[in-house]
PDB file of N, CA and C in Angstrom:
ATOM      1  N   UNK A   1      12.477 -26.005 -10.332  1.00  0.00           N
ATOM      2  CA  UNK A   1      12.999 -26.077  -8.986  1.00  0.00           C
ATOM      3  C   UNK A   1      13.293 -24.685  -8.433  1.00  0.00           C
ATOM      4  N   UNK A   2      13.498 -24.082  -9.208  1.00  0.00           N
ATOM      5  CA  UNK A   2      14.206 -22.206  -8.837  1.00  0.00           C
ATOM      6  C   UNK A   2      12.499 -21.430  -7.981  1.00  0.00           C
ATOM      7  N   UNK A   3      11.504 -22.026  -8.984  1.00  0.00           N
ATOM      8  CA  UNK A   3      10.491 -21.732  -8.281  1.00  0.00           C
ATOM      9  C   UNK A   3       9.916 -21.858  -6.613  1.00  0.00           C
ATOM     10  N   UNK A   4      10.279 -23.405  -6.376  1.00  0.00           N
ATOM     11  CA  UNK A   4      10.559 -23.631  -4.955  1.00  0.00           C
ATOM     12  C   UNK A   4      10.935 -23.188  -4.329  1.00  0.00           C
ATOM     13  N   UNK A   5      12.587 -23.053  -4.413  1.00  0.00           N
ATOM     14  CA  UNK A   5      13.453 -21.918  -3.588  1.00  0.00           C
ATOM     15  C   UNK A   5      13.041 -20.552  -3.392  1.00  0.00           C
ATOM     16  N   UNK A   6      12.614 -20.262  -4.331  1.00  0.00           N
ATOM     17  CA  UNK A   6      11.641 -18.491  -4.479  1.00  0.00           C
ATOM     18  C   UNK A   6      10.473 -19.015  -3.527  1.00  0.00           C
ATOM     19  N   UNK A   7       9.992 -19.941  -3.555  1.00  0.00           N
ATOM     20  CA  UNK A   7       8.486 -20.240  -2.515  1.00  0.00           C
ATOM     21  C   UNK A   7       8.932 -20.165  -0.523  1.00  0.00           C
ATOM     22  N   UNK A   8       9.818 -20.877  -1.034  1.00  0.00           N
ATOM     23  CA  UNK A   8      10.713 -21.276   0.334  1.00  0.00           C
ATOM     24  C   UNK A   8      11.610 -20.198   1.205  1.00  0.00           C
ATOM     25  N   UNK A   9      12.014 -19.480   0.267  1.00  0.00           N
ATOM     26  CA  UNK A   9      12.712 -18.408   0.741  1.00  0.00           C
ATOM     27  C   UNK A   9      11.774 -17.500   0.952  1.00  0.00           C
ATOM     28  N   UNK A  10      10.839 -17.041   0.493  1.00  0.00           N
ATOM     29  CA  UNK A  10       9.729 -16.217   1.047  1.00  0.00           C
ATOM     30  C   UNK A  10       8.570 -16.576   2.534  1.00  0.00           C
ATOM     31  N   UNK A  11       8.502 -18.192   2.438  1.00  0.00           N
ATOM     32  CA  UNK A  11       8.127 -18.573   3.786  1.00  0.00           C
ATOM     33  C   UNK A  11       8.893 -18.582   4.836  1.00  0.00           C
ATOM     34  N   UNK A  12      10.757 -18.205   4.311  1.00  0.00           N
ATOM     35  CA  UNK A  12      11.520 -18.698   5.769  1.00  0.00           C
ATOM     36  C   UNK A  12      11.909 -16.695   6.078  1.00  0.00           C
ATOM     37  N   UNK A  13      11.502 -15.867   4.856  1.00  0.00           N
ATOM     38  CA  UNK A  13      10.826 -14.510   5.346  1.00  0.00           C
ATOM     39  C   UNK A  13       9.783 -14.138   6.168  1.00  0.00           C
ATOM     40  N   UNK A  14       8.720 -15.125   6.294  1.00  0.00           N
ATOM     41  CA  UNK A  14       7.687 -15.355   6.852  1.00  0.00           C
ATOM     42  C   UNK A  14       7.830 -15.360   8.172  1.00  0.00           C
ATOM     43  N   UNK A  15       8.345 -16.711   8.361  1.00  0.00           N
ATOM     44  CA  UNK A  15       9.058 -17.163  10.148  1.00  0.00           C
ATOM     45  C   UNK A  15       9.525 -16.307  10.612  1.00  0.00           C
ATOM     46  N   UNK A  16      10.273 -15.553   9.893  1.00  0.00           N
ATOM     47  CA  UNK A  16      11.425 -14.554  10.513  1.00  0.00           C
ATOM     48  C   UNK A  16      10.520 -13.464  10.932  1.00  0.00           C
ATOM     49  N   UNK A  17       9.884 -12.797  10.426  1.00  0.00           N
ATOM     50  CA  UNK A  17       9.264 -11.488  10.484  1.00  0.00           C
ATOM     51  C   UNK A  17       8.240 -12.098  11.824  1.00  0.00           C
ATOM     52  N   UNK A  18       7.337 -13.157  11.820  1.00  0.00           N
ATOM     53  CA  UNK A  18       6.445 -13.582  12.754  1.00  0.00           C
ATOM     54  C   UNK A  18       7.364 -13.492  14.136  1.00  0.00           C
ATOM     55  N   UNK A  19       8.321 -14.291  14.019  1.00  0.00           N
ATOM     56  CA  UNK A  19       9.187 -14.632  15.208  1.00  0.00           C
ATOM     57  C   UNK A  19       9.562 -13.060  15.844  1.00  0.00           C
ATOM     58  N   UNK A  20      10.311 -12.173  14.925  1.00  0.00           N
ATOM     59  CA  UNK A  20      10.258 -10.788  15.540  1.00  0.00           C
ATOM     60  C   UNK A  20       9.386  -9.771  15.964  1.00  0.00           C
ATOM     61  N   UNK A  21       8.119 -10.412  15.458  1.00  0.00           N
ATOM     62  CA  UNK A  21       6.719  -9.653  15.777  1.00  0.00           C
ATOM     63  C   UNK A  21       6.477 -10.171  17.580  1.00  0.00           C
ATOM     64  N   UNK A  22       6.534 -11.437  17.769  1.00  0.00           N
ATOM     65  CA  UNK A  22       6.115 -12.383  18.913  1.00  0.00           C
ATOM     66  C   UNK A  22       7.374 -11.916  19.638  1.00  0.00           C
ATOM     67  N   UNK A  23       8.302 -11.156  19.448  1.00  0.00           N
ATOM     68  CA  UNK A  23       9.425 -11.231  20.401  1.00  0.00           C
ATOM     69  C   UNK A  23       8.809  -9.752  20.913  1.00  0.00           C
ATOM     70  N   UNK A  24       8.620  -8.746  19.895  1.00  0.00           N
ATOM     71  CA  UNK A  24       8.510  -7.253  20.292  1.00  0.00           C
ATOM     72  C   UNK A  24       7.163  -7.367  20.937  1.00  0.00           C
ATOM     73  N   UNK A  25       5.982  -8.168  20.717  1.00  0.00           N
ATOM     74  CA  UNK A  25       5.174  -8.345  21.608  1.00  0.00           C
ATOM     75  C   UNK A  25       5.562  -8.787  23.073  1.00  0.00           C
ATOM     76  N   UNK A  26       6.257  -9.856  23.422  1.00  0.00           N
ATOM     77  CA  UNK A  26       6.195 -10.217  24.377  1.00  0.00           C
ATOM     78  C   UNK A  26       6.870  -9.303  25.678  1.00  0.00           C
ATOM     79  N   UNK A  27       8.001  -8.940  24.505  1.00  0.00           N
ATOM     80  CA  UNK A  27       8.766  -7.709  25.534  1.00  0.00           C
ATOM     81  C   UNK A  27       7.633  -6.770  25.904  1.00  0.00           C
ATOM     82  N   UNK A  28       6.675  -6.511  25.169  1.00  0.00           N
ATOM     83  CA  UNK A  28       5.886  -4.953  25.725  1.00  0.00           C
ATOM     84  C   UNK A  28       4.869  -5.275  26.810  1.00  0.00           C
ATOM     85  N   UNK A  29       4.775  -6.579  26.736  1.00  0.00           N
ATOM     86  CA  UNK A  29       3.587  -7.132  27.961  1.00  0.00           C
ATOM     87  C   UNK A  29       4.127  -7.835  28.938  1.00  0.00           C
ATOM     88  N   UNK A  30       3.653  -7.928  29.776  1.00  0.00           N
ATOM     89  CA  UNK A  30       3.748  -8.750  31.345  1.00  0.00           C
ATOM     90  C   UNK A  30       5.175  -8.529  31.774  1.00  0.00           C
ATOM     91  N   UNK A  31       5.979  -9.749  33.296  1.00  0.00           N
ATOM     92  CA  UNK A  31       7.256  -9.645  33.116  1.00  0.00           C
ATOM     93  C   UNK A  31       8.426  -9.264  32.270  1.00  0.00           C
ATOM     94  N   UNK A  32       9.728  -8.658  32.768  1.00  0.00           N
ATOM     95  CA  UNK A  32      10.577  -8.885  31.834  1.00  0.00           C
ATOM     96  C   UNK A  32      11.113 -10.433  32.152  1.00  0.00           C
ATOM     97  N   UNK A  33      11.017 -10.775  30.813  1.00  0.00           N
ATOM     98  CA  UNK A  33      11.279 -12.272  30.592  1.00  0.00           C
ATOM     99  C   UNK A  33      12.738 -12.651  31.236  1.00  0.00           C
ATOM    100  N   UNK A  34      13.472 -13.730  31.175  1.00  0.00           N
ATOM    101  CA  UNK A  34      14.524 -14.580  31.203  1.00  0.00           C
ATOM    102  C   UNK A  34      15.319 -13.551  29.756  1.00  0.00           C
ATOM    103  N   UNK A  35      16.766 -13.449  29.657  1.00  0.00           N
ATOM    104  CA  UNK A  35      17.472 -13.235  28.445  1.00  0.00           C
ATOM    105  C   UNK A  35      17.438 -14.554  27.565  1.00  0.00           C
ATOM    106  N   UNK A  36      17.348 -15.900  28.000  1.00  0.00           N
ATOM    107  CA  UNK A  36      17.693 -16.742  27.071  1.00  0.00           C
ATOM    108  C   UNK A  36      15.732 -16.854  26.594  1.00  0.00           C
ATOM    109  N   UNK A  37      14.668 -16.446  27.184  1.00  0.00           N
ATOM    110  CA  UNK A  37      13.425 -16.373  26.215  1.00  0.00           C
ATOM    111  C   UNK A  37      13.616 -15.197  25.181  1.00  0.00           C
ATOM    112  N   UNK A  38      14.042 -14.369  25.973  1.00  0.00           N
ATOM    113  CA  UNK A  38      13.662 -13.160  25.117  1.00  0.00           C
ATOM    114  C   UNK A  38      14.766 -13.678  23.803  1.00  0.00           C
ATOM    115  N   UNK A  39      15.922 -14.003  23.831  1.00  0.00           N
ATOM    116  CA  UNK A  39      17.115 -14.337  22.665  1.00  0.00           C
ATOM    117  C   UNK A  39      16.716 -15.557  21.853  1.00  0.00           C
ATOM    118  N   UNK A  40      15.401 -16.178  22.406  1.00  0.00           N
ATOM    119  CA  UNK A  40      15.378 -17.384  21.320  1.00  0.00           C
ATOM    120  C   UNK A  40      14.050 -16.930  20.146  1.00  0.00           C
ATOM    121  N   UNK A  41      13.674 -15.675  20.443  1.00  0.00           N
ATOM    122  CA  UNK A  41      12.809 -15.374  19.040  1.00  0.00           C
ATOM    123  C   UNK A  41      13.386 -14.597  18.047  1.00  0.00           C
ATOM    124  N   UNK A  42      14.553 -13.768  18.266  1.00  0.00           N
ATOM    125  CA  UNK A  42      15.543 -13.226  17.657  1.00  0.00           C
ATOM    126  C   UNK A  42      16.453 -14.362  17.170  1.00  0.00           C
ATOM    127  N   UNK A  43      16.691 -14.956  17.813  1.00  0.00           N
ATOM    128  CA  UNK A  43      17.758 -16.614  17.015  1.00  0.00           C
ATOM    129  C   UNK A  43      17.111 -16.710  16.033  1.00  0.00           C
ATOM    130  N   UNK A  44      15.892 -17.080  16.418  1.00  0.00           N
ATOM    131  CA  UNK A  44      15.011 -18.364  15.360  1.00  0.00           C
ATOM    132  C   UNK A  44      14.748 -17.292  13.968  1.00  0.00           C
ATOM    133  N   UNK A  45      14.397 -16.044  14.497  1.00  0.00           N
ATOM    134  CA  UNK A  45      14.522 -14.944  12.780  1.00  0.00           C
ATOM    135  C   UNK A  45      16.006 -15.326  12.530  1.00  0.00           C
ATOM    136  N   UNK A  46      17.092 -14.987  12.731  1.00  0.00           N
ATOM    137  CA  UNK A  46      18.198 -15.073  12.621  1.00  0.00           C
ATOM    138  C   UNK A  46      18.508 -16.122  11.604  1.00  0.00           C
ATOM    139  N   UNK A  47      17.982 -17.840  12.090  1.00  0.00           N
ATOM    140  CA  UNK A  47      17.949 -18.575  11.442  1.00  0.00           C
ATOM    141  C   UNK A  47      17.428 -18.610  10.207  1.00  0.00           C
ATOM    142  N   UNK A  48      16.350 -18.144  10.365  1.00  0.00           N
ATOM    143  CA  UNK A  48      15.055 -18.021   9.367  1.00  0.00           C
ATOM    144  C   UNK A  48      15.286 -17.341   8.293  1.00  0.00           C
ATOM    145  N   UNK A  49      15.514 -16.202   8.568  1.00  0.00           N
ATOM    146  CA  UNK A  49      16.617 -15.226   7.372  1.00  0.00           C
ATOM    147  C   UNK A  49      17.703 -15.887   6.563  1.00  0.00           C
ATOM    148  N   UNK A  50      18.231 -16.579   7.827  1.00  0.00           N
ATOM    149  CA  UNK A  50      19.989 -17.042   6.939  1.00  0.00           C
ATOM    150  C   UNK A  50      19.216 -18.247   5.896  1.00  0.00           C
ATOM    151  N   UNK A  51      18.059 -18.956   6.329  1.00  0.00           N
ATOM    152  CA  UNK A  51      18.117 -20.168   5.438  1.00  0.00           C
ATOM    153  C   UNK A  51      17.201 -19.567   4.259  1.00  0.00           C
ATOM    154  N   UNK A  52      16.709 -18.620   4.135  1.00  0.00           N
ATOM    155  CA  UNK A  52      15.820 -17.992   3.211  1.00  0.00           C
ATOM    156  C   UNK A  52      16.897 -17.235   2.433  1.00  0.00           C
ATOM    157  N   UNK A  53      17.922 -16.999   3.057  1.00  0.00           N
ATOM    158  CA  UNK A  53      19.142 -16.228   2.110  1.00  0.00           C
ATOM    159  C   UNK A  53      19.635 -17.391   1.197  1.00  0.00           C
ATOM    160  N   UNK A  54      19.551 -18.444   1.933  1.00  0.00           N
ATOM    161  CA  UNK A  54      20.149 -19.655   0.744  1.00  0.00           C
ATOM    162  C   UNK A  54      19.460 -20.225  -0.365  1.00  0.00           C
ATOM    163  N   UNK A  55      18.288 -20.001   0.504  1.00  0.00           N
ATOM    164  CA  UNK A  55      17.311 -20.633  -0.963  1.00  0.00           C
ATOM    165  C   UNK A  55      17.035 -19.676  -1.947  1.00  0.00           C
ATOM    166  N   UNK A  56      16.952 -18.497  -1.618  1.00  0.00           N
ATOM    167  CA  UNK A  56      17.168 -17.231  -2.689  1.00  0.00           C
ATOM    168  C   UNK A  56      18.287 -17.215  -3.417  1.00  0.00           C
ATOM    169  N   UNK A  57      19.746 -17.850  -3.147  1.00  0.00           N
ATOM    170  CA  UNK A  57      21.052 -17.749  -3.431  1.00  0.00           C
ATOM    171  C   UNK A  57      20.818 -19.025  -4.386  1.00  0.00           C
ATOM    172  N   UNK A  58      20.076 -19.815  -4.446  1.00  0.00           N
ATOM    173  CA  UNK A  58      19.940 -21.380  -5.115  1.00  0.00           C
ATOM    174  C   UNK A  58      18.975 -20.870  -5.785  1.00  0.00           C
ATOM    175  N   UNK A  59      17.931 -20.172  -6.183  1.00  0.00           N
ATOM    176  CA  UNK A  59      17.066 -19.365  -7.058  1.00  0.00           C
ATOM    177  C   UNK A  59      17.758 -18.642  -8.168  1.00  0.00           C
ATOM    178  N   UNK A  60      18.641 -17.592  -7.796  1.00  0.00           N
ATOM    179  CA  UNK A  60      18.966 -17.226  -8.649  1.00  0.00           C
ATOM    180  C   UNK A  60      20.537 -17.708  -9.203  1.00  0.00           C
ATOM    181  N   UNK A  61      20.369 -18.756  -9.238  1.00  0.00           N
ATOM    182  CA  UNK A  61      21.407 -20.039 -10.239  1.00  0.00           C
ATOM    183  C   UNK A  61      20.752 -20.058 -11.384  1.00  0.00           C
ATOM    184  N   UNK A  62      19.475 -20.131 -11.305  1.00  0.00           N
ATOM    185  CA  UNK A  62      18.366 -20.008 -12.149  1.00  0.00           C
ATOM    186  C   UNK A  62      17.629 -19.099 -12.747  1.00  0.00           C
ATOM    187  N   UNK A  63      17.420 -17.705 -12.020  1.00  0.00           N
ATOM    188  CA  UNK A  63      16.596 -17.020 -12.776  1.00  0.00           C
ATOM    189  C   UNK A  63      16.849 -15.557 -12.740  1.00  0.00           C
ATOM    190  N   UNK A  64      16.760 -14.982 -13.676  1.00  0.00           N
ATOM    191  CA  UNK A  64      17.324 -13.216 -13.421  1.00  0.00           C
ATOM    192  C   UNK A  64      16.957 -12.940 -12.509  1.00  0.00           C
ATOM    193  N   UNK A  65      17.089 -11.697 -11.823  1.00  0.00           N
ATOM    194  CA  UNK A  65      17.042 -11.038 -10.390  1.00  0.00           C
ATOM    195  C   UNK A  65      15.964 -10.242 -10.967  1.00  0.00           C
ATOM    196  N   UNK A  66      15.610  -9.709 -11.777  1.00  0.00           N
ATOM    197  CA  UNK A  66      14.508  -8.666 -12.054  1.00  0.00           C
ATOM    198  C   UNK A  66      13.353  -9.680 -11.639  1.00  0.00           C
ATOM    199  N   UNK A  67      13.427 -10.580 -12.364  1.00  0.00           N
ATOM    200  CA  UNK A  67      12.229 -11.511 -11.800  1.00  0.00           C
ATOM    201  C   UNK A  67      12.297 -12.664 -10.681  1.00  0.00           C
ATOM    202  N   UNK A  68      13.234 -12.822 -10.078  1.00  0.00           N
ATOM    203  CA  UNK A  68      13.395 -13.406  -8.734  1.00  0.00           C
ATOM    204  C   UNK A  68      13.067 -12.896  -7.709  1.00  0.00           C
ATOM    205  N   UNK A  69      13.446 -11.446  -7.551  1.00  0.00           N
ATOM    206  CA  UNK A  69      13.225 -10.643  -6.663  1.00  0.00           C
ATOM    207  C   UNK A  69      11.570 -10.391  -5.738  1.00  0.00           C
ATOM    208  N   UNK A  70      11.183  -9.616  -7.333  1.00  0.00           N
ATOM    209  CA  UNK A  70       9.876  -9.430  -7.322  1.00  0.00           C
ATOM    210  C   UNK A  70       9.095 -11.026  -6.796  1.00  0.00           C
ATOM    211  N   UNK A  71       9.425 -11.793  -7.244  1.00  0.00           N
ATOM    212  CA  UNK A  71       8.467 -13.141  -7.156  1.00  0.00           C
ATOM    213  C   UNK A  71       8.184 -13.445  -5.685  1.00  0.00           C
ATOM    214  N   UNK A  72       9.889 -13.652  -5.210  1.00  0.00           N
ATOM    215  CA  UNK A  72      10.008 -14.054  -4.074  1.00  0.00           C
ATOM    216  C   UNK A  72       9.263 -12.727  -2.532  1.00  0.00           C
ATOM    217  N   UNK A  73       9.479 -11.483  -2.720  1.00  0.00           N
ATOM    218  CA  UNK A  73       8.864 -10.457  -2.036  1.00  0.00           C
ATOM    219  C   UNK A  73       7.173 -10.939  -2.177  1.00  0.00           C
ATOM    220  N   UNK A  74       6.549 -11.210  -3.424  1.00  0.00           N
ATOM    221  CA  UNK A  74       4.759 -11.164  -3.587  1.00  0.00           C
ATOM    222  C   UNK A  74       4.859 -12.645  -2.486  1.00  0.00           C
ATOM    223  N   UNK A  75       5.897 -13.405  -2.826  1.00  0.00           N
ATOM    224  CA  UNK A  75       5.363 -15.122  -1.758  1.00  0.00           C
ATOM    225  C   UNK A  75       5.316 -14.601  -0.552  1.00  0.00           C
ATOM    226  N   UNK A  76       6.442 -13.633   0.201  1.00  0.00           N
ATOM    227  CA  UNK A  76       6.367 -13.005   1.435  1.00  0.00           C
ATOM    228  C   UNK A  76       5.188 -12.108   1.591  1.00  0.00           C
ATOM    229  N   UNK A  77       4.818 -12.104   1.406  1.00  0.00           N
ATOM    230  CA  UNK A  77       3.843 -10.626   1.102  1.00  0.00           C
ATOM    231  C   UNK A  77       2.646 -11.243   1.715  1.00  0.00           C
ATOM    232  N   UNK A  78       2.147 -12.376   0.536  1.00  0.00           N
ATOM    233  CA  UNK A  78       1.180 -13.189   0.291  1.00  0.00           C
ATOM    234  C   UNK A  78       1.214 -14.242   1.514  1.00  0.00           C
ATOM    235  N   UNK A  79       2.340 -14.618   2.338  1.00  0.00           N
ATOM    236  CA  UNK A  79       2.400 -15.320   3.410  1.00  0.00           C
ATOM    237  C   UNK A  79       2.419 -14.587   4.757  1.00  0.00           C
ATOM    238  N   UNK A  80       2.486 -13.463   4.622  1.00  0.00           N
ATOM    239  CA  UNK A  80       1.949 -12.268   5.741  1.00  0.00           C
ATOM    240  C   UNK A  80       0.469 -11.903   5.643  1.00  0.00           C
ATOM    241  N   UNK A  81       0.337 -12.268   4.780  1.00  0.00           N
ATOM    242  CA  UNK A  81      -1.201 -11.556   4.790  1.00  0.00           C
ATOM    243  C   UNK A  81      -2.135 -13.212   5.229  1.00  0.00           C
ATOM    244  N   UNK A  82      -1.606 -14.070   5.193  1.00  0.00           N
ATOM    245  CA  UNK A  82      -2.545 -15.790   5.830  1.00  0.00           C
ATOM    246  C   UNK A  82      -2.256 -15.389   7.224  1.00  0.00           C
ATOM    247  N   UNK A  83      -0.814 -15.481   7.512  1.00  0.00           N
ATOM    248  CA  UNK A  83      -0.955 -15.235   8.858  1.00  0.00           C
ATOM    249  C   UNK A  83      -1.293 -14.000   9.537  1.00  0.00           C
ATOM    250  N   UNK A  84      -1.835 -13.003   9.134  1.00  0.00           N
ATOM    251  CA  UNK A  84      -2.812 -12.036   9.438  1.00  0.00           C
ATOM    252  C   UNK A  84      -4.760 -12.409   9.413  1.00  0.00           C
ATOM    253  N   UNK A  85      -4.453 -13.338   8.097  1.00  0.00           N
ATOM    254  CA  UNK A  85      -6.095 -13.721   8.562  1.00  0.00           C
ATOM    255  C   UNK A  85      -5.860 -14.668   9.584  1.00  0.00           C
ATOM    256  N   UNK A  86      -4.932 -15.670   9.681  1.00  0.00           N
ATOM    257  CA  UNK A  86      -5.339 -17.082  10.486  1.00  0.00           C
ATOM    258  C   UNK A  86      -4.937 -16.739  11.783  1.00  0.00           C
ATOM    259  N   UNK A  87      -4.131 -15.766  11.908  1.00  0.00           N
ATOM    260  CA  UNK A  87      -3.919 -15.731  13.628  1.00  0.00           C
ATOM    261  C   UNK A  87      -5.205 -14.198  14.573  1.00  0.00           C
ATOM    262  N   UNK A  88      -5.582 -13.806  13.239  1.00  0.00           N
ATOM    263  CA  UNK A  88      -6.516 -12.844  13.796  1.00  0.00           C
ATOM    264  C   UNK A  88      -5.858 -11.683  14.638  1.00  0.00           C
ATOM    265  N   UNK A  89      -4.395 -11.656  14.661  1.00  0.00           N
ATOM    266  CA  UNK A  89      -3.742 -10.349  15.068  1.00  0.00           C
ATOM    267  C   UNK A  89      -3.507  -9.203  14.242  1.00  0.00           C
ATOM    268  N   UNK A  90      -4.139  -9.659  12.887  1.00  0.00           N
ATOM    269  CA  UNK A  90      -3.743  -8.340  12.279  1.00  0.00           C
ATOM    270  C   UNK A  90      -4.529  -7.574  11.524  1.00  0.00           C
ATOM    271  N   UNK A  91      -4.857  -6.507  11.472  1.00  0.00           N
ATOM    272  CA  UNK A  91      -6.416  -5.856  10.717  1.00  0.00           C
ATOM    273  C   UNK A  91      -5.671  -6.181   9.088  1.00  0.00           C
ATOM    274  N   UNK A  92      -6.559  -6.668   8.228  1.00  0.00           N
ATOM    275  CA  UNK A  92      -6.425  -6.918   6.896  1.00  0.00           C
ATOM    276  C   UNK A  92      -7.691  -6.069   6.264  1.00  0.00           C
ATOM    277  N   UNK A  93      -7.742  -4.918   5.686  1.00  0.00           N
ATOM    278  CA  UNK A  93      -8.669  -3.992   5.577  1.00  0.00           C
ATOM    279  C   UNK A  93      -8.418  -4.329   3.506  1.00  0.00           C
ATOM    280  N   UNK A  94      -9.194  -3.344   3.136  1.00  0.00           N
ATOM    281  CA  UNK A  94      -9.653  -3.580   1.589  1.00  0.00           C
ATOM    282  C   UNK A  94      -8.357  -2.778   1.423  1.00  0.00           C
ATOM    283  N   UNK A  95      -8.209  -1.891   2.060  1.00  0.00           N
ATOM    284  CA  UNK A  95      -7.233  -0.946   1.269  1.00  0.00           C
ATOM    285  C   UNK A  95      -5.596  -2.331   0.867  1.00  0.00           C
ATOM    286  N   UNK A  96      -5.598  -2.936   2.597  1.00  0.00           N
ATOM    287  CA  UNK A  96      -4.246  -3.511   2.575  1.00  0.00           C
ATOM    288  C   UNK A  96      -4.263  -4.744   1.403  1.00  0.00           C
ATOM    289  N   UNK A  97      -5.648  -5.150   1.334  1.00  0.00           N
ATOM    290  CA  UNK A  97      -5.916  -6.167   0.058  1.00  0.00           C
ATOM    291  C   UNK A  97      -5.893  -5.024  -1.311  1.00  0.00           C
ATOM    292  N   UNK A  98      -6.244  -4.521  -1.547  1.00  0.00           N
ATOM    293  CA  UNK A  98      -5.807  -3.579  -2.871  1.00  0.00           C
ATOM    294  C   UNK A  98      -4.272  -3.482  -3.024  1.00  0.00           C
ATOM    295  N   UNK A  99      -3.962  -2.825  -1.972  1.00  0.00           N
ATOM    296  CA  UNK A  99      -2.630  -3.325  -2.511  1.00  0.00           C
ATOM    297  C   UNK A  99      -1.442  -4.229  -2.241  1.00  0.00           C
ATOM    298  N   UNK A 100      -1.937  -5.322  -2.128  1.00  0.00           N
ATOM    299  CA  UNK A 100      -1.516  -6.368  -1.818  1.00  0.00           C
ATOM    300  C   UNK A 100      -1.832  -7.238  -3.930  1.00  0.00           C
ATOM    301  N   UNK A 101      -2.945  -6.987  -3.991  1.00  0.00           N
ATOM    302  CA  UNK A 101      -3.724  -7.200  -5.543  1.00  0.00           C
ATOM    303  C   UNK A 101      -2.401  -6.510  -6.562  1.00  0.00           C
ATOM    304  N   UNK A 102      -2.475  -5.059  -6.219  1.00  0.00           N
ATOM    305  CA  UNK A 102      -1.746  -4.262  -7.013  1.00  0.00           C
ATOM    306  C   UNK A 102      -0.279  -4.750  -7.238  1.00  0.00           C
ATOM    307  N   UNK A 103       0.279  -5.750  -5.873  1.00  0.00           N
ATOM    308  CA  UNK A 103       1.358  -5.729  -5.886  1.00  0.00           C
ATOM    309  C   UNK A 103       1.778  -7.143  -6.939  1.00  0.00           C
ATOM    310  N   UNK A 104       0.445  -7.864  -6.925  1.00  0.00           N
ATOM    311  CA  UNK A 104       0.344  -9.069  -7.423  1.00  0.00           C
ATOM    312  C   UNK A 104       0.412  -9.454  -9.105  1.00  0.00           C
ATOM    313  N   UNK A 105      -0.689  -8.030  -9.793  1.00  0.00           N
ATOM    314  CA  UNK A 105      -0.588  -7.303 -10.987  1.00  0.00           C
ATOM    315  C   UNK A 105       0.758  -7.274 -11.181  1.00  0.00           C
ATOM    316  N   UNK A 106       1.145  -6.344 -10.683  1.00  0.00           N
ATOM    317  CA  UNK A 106       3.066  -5.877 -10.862  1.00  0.00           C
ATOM    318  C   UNK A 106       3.510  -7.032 -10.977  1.00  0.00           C
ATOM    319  N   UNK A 107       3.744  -8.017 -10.285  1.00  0.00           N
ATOM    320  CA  UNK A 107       4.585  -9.046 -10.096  1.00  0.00           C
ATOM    321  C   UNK A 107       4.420  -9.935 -11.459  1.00  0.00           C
ATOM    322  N   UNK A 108       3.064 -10.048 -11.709  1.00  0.00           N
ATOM    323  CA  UNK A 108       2.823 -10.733 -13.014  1.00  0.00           C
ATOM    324  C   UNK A 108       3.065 -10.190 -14.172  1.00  0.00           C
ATOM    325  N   UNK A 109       2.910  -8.601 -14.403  1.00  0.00           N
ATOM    326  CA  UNK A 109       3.465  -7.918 -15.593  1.00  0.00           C
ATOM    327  C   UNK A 109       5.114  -7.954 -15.680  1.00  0.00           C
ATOM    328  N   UNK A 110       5.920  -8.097 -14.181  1.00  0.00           N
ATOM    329  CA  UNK A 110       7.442  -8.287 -14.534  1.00  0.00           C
ATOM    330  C   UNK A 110       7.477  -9.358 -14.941  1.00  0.00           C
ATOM    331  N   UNK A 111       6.823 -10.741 -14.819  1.00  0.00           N
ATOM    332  CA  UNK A 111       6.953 -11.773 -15.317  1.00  0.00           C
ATOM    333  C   UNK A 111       7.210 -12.305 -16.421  1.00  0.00           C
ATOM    334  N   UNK A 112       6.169 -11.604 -17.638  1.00  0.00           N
ATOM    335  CA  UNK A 112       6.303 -11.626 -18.974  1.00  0.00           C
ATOM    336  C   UNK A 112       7.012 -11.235 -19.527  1.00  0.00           C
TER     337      UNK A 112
END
């Protein structure tokens, strides 16, 4: 189950980081928005963070931090880099896959 929470808490890293990407975009283009648009993509990280803080906090009930840590950062990592291929906003080049690989290596040698 500790595994989950490490899965979960790295996807609700995910939301968060997307949501603040789509906010700093929107501010740099077109109108300045409404305050309550512009404040609901900053909420929703806000949220996103706090509930990814809990499931990380319910992870390590379970598992050392040397290897929680690391695990949960490669799920974030690894869930930035889908939504870089699937939304097509983000250049994903060999280099950023090398070390994205490299980081994956690491993660599996702290494992053991």
């Amino acid at each position: 189950m500790a595994y989950l929470w490490l899965i979960l808490s790295g996807a609700c890293s995910v939301v968060a980081s997307v949501a603040l990407k789509a906010a700093g975009a929107a501010a740099a283009h077109g109108p300045t928005p409404s305050l309550l648009t512009q404040a609901l993509p900053y909420a929703g990280a806000i949220g996103a963070y706090g509930l990814g803080f809990g499931f990380y906090a319910l992870a390590l009930r379970q598992l050392d931090l040397t290897l929680a840590y690391p695990l949960m950062v490669a799920c974030a990592i690894a869930g930035v880099f889908v939504y870089g291929l699937l939304s097509g906003t983000e250049t994903i080049t060999a280099m950023r896959m090398a070390g994205a690989a490299f980081i994956a290596v690491g993660v599996f040698l702290v494992s053991k």
